[in-house]
Protein backbone atom coordinates (compact mmCIF):
# COMPACT_ATOMS: atom_id res chain seq x y z
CA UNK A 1 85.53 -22.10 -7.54
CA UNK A 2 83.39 -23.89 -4.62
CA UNK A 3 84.56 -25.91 -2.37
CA UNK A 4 82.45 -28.81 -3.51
CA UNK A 5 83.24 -28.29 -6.94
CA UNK A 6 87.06 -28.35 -6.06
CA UNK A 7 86.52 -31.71 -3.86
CA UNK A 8 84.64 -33.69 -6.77
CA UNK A 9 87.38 -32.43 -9.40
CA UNK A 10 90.26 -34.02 -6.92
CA UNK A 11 87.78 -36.91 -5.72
CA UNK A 12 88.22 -37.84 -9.83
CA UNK A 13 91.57 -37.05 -10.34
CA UNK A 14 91.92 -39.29 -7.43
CA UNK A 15 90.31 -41.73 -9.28
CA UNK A 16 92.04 -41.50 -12.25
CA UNK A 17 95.43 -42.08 -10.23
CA UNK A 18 94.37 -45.06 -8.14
CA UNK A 19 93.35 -46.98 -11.40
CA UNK A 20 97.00 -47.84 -12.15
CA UNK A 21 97.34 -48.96 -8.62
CA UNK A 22 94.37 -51.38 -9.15
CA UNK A 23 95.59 -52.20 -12.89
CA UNK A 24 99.03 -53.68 -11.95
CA UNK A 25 96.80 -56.42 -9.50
CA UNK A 26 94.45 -56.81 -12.34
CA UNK A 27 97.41 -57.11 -14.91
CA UNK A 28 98.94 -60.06 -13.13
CA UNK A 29 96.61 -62.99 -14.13
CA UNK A 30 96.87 -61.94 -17.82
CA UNK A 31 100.85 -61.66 -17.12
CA UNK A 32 100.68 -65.22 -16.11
CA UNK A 33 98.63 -66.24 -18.93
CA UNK A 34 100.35 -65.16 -22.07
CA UNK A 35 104.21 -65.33 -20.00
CA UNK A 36 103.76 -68.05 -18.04
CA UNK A 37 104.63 -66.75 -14.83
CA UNK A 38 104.85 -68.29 -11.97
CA UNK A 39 103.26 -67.43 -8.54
CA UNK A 40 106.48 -65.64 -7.43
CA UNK A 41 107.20 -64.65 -10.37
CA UNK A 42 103.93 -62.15 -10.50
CA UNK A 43 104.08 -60.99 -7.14
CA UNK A 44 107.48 -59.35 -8.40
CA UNK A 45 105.58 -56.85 -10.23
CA UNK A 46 103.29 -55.78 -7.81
CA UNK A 47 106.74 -55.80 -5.83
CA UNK A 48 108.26 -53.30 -8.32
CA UNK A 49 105.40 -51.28 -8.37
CA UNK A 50 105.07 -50.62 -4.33
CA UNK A 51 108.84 -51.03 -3.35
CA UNK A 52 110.12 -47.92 -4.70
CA UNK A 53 106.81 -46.02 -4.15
CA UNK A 54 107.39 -47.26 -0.37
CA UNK A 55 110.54 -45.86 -0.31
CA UNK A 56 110.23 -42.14 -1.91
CA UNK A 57 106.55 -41.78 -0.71
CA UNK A 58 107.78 -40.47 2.48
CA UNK A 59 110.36 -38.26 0.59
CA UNK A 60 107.90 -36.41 -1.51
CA UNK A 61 105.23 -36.26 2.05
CA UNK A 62 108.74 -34.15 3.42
CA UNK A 63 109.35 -31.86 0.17
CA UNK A 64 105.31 -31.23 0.41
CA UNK A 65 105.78 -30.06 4.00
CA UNK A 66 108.57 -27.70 2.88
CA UNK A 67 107.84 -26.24 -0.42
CA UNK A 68 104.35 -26.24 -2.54
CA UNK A 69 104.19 -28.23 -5.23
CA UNK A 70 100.78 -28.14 -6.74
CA UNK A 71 102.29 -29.20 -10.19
CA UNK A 72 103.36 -32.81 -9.22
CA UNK A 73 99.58 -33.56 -9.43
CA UNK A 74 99.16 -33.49 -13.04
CA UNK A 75 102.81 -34.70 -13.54
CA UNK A 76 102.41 -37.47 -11.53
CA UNK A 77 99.39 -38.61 -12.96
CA UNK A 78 100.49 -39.26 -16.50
CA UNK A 79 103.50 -41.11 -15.14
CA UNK A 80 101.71 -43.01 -12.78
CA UNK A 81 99.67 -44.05 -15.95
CA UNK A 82 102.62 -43.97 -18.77
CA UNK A 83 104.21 -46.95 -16.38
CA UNK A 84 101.04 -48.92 -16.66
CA UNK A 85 100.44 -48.14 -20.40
CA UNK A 86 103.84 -49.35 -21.33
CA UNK A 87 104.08 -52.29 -19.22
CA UNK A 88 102.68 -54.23 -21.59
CA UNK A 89 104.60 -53.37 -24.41
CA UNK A 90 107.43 -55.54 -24.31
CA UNK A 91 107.86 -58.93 -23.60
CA UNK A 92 110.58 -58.64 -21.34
CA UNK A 93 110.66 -59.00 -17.15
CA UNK A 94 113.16 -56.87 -16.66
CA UNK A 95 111.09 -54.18 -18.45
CA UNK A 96 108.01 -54.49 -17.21
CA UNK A 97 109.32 -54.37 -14.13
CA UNK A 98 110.68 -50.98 -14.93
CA UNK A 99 107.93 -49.45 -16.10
CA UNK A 100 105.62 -50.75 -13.12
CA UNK A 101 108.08 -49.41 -10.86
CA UNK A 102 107.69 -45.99 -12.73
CA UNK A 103 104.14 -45.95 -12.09
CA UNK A 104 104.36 -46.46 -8.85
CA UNK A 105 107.16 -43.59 -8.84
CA UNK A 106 104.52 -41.53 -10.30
CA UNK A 107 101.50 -42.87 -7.19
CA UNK A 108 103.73 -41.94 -4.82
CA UNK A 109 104.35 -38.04 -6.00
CA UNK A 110 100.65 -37.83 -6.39
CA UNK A 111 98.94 -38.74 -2.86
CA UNK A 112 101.01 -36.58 -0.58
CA UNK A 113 100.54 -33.51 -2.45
CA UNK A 114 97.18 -34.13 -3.52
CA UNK A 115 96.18 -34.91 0.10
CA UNK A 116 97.33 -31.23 1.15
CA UNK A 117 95.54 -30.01 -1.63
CA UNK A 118 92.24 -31.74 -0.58
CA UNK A 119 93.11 -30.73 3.01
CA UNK A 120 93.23 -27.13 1.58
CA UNK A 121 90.29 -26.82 -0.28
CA UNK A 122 88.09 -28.59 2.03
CA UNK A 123 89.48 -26.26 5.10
CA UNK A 124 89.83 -29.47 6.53
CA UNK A 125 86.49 -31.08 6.56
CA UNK A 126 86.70 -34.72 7.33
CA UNK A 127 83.27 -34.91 4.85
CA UNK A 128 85.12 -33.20 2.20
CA UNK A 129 88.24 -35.38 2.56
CA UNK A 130 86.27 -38.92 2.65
CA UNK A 131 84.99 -38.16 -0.99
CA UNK A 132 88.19 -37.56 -1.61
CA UNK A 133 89.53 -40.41 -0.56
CA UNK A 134 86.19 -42.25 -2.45
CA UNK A 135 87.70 -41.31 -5.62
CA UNK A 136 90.32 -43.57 -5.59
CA UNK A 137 89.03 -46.40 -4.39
CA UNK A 138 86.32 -45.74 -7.16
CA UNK A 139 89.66 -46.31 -9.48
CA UNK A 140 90.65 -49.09 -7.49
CA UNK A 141 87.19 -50.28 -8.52
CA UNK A 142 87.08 -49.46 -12.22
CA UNK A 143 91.09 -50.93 -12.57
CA UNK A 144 89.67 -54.75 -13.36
CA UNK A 145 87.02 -53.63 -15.97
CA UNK A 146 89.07 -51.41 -17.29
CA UNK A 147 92.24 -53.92 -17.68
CA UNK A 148 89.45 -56.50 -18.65
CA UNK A 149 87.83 -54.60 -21.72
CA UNK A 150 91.64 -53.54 -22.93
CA UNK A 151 93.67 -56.40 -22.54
CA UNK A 152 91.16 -58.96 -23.26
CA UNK A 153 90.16 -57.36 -26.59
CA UNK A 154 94.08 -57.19 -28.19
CA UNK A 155 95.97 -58.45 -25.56
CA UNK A 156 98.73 -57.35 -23.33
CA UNK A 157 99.92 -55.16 -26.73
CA UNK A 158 97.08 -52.99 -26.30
CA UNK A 159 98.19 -52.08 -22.94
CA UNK A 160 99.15 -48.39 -23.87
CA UNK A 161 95.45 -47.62 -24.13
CA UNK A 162 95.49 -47.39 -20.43
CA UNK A 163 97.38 -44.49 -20.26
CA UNK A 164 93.91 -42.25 -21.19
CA UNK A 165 93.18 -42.16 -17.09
CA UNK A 166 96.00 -40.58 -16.72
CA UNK A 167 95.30 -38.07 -19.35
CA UNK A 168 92.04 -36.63 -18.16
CA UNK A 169 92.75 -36.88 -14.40
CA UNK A 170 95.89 -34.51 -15.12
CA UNK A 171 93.37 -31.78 -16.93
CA UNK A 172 90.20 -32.17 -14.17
CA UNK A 173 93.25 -30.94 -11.78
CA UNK A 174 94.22 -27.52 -13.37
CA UNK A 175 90.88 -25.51 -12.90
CA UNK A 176 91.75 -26.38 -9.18
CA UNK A 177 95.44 -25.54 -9.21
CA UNK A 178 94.20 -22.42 -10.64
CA UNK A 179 91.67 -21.47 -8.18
CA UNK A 180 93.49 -22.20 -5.37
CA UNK A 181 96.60 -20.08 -6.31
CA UNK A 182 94.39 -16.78 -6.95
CA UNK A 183 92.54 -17.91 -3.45
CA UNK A 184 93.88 -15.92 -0.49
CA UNK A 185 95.78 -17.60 2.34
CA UNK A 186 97.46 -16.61 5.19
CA UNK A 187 99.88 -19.77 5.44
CA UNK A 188 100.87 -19.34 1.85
CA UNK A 189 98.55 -22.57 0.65
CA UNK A 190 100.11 -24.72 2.29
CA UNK A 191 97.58 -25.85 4.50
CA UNK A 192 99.78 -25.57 7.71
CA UNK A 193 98.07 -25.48 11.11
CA UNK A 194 98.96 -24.88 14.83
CA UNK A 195 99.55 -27.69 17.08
CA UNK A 196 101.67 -30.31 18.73
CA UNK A 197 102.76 -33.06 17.15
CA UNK A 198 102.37 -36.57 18.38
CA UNK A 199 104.66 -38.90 16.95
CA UNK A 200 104.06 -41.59 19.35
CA UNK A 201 100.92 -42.12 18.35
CA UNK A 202 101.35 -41.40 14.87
CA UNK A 203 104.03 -44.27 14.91
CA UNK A 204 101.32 -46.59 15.88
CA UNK A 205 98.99 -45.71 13.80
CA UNK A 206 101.10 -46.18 10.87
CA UNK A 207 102.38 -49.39 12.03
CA UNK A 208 98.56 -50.52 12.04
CA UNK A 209 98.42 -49.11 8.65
CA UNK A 210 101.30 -51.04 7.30
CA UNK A 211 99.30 -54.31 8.84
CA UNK A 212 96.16 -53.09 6.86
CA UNK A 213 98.05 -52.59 3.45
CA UNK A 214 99.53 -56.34 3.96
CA UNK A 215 96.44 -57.72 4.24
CA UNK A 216 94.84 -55.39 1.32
CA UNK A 217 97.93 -56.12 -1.28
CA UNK A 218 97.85 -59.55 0.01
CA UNK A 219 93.91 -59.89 -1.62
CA UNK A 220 94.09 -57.92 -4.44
CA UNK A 221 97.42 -60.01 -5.67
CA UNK A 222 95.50 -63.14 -5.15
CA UNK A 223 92.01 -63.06 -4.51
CA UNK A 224 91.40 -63.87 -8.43
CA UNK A 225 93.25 -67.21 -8.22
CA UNK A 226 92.14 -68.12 -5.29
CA UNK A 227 88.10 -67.66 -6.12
CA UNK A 228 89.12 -69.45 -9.03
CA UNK A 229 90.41 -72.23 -7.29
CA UNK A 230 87.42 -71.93 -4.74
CA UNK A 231 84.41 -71.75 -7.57
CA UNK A 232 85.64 -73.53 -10.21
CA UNK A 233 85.52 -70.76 -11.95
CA UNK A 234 87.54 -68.96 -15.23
CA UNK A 235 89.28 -65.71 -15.45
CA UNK A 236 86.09 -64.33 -15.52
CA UNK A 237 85.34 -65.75 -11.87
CA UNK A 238 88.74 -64.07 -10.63
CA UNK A 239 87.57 -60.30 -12.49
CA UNK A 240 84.49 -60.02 -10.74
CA UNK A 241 86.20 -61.13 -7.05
CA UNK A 242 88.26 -58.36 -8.07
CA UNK A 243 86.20 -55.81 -8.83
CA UNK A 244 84.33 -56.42 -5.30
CA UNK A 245 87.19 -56.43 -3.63
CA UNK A 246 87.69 -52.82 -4.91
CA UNK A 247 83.67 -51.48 -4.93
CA UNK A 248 83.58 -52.74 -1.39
CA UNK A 249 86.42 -50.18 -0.67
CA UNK A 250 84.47 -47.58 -1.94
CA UNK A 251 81.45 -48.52 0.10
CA UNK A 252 83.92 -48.78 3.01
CA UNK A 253 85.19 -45.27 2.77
CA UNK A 254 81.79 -43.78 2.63
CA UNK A 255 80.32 -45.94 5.34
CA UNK A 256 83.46 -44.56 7.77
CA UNK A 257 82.82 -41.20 7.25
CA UNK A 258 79.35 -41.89 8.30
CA UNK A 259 80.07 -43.60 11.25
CA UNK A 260 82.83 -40.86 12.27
CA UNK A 261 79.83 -38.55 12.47
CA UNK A 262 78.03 -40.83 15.72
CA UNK A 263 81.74 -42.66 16.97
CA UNK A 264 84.90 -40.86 17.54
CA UNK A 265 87.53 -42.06 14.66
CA UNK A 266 89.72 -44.08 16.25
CA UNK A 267 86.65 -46.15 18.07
CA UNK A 268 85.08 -46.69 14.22
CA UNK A 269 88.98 -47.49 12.93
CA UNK A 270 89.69 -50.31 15.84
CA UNK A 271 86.31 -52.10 15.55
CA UNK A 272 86.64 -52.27 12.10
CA UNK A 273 89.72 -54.38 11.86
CA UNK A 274 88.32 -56.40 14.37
CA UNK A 275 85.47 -57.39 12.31
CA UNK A 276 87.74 -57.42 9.43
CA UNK A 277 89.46 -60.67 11.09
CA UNK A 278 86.44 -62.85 10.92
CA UNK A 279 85.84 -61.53 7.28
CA UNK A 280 88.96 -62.34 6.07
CA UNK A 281 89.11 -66.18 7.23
CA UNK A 282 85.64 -65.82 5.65
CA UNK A 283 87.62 -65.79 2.36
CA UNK A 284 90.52 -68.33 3.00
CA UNK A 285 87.95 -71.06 4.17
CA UNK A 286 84.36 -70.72 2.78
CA UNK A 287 84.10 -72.92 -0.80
CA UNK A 288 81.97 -71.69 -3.22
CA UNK A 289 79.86 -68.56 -4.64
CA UNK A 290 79.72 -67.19 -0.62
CA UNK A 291 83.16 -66.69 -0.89
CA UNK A 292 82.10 -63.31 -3.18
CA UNK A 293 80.28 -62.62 0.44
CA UNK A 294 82.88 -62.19 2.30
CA UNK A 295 85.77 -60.89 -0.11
CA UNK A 296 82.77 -57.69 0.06
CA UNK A 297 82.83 -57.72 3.49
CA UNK A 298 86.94 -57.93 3.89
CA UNK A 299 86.77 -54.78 1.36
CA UNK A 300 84.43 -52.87 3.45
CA UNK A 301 86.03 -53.63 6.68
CA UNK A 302 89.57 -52.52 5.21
CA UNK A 303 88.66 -49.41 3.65
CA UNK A 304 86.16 -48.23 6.59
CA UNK A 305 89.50 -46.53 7.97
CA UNK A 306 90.75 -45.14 5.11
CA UNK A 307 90.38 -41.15 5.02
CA UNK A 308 89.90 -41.63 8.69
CA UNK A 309 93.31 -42.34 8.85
CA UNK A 310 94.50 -40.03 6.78
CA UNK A 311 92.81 -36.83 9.00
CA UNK A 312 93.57 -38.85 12.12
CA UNK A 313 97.33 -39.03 10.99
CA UNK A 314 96.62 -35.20 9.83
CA UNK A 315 95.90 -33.88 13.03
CA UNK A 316 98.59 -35.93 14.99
CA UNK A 317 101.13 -34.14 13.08
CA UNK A 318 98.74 -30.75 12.11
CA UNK A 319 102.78 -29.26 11.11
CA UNK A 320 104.08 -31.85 9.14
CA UNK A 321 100.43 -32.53 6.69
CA UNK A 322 102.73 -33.69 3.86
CA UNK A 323 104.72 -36.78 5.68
CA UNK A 324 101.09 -37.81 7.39
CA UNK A 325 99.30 -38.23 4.28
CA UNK A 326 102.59 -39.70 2.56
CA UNK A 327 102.54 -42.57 5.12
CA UNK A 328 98.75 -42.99 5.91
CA UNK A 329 97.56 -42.32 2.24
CA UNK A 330 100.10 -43.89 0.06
CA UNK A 331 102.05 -46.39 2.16
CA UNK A 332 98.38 -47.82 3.36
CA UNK A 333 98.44 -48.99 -0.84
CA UNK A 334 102.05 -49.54 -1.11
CA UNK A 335 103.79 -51.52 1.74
CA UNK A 336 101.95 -54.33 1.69
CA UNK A 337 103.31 -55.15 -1.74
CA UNK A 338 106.82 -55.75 -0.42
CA UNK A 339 105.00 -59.07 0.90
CA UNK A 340 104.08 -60.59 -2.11
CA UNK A 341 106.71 -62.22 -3.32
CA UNK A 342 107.14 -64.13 0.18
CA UNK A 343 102.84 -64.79 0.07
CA UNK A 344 103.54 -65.84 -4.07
CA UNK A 345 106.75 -68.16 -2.77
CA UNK A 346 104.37 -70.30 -0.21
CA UNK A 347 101.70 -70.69 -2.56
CA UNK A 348 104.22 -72.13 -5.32
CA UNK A 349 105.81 -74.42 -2.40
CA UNK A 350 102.30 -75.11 -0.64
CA UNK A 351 99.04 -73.97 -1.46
CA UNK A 352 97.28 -70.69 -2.26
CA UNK A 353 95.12 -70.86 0.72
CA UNK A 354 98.05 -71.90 2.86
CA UNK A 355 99.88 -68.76 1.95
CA UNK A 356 96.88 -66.57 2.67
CA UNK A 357 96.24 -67.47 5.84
CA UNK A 358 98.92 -64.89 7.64
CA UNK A 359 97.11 -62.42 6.10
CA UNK A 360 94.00 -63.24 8.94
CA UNK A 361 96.32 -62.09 11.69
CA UNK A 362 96.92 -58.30 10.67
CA UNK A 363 94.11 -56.77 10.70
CA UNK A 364 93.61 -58.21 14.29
CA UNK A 365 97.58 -56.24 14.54
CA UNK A 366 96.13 -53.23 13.58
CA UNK A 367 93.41 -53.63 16.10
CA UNK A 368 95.36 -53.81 18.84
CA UNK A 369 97.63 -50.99 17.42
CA UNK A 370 94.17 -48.70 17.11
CA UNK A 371 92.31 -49.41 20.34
CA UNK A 372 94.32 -47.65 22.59
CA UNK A 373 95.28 -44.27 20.72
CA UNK A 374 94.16 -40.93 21.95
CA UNK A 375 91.46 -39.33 19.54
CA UNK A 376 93.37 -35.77 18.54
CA UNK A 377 91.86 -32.56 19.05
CA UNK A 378 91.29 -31.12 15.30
CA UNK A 379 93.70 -27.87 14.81
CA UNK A 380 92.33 -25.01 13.50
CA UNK A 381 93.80 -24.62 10.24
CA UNK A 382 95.19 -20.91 8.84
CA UNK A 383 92.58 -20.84 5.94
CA UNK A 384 91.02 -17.72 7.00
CA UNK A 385 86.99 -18.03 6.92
CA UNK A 386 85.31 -21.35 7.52
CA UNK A 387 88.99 -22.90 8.78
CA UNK A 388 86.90 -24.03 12.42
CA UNK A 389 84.56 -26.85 10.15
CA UNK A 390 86.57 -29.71 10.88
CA UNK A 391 86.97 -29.05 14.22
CA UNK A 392 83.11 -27.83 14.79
CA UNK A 393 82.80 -31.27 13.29
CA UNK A 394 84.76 -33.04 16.01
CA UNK A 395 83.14 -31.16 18.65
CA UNK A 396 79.57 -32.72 17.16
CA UNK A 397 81.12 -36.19 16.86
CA UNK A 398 82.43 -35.78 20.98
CA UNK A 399 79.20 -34.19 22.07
CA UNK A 400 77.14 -37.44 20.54
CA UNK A 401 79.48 -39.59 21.62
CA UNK A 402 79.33 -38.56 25.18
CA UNK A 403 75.39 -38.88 25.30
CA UNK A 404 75.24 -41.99 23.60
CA UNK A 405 78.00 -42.75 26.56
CA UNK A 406 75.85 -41.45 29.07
CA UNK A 407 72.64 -43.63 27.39
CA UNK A 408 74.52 -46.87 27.69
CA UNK A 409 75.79 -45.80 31.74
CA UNK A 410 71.70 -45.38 32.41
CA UNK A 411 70.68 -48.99 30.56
């Protein structure tokens, strides 16, 4: 199988994965609607959904970097779905909590293993991995239609229909599993590489990643009340802030891979929080329809680092893949939800906008976290032929960076 074949296959399983983590956000205002929950009370299930995927992500990102373990991607795909699907079954908090927390069980298996996959059959093209990463914020995109078309045909009982993501994403994988098993390697497939590690730096980075997923969880939680409030607007209003919270990711994620072709990663990374500062208050204080403006350009801004995190936290630790996409890839979606019940707890005692306002200072954290680190030197992976791409790519990236250096120095 080609690569490219092998990268689009993942780039939709990806997809297919990342729709449950948009569907619990996009679950909550019909939770509140037909339970009559509060602001708090909501937040707790985006809560249960990231808390224990917080905690075991970094697990399974170990196990990855010790054993392969290509079959937790179509396993953890239909849980990750089977949580969402049966969340709305039953009435009870306790339960849905449960089965939330299950899915996000089932998130967390998926990204570290599936990121060491990707990293294998791209032979660690940064290109290759940014359609990766597209995929799933492609599902983070499709989650609100999706929930939108189910629930608001039958209801929250109609929520096991959502499991059928989960059910194709988990076959699209196989052909890959299979082709990569009867592909030689000289590492064993486990996409190991030679190198230093540099956990000081990888440290900060993921500390400026946590920042990011605050802010990120913080939005998707409560960007549909909030536009509501804001336009006037019904459910309907909240849906479509929603979904352009989640296209603009995928916009994001191409545009960064773009830019990491002219600008060295970690320049691209640091002046996109920056920006994302302004866009954010954009969306806490602007009334009105313009308020779609800048929820777009808060989505943009916050997914512009995405996969370059992920290869940037890759070749910081080239021997320990696994735990660097666990952290970057899966705690940059997960973290941020332990903060939701404390954002939901302010809005009951204050106001909505009042509560979102923190969430203007962490991107500017993640700035200052970024604009200091030392771009890495890409490892040459043990893939055998065409294992130098990624860093032939680099070299490019330095080359036009220095002469657009040396073009400024002469102006």
């Amino acid at each position: 199988m080609s690569r490219n074949k092998s990268i689009v296959l993942l780039s939709v399983g990806h997809a297919c994965v990342d729709v449950y983590q948009g569907a619990v956000a996009a679950l909550v205002p019909f939770f509140v609607a037909e339970r009559a929950y509060t602001y708090a009370a909501a937040s707790g299930i985006v809560l249960a959904a990231s808390l224990l995927s917080s905690v075991v992500q970094p697990l399974f990102g170990a196990l990855t970097d010790r054993h392969s373990m290509p079959w937790l991607l179509p396993a953890s795909t239909v849980l990750g779905g089977l949580g969402v699907a049966l969340s709305g079954v039953s009435g009870s908090y306790a339960l849905t909590l449960l089965f939330v927390a299950l899915s996000g069980i089932g998130v967390a298996a998926y990204h570290p293993e599936s990121a060491r996959v990707a990293r294998v059959a791209s032979k660690g093209s940064h290109s290759s991995m940014g359609w990766f990463s597209l995929g799933g914020n492609v599902g983070f995109a499709a989650a609100p239609l999706l929930v939108s078309v189910v629930i608001a045909t039958g209801g929250l009982r109609f929520s096991p229909l959502l499991i059928l993501p989960a059910l194709v994403g988990s076959v699209l994988t196989l052909p890959v599993l299979r082709a990569l098993d009867k592909a030689p390697s000289t590492d064993g497939g486990k996409g190991a590489a030679e190198g230093r590690n540099d956990w000081v730096s990888f440290v900060r980075l993921s500390l400026a990643v946590v920042c990011r997923s605050i802010a990120f969880i913080g939005m998707s939680t409560f960007v549909a009340f909030h536009v509501r409030e804001q336009t006037g607007g019904g459910t309907a209003a909240g849906t479509v802030a929603l979904f352009v919270l989640y296209l603009g990711g995928a916009v994001g994620t191409v545009v960064g891979s773009k830019l990491a072709h002219r600008w060295d990663r970690v320049t691209v990374v640091s002046m996109s929080y920056l920006i994302t500062v302004a866009a954010i208050a954009g969306v806490v204080f602007v009334p009105g329809p313009a308020i779609y403006l800048f929820v777009a350009l808060t989505s943009i801004g916050l997914y512009v680092p995405f996969s370059l995190q992920v290869t940037l936290a890759q070749d910081y630790l080239p021997t320990r893949v696994g735990t660097a996409s666990g952290v970057t890839l899966g705690l940059m979606v997960s973290v941020g939800g332990l903060t939701s019940p404390l954002i939901g707890s302010i809005a009951d005692a204050t106001s909505l906008r009042t509560a979102l306002m923190p969430l203007i200072v962490m991107p500017a954290l993640s700035w200052l976290l970024f604009r200091t680190l030392p771009e890495p030197a890409v490892p040459k992976l043990l893939l055998g032929e065409g294992g130098e791409e990624a860093a032939q790519e680099t070299a490019e990236t330095a080359q036009e960076t220095g002469k657009h250096s040396t073009e400024r120095s002469s102006l």
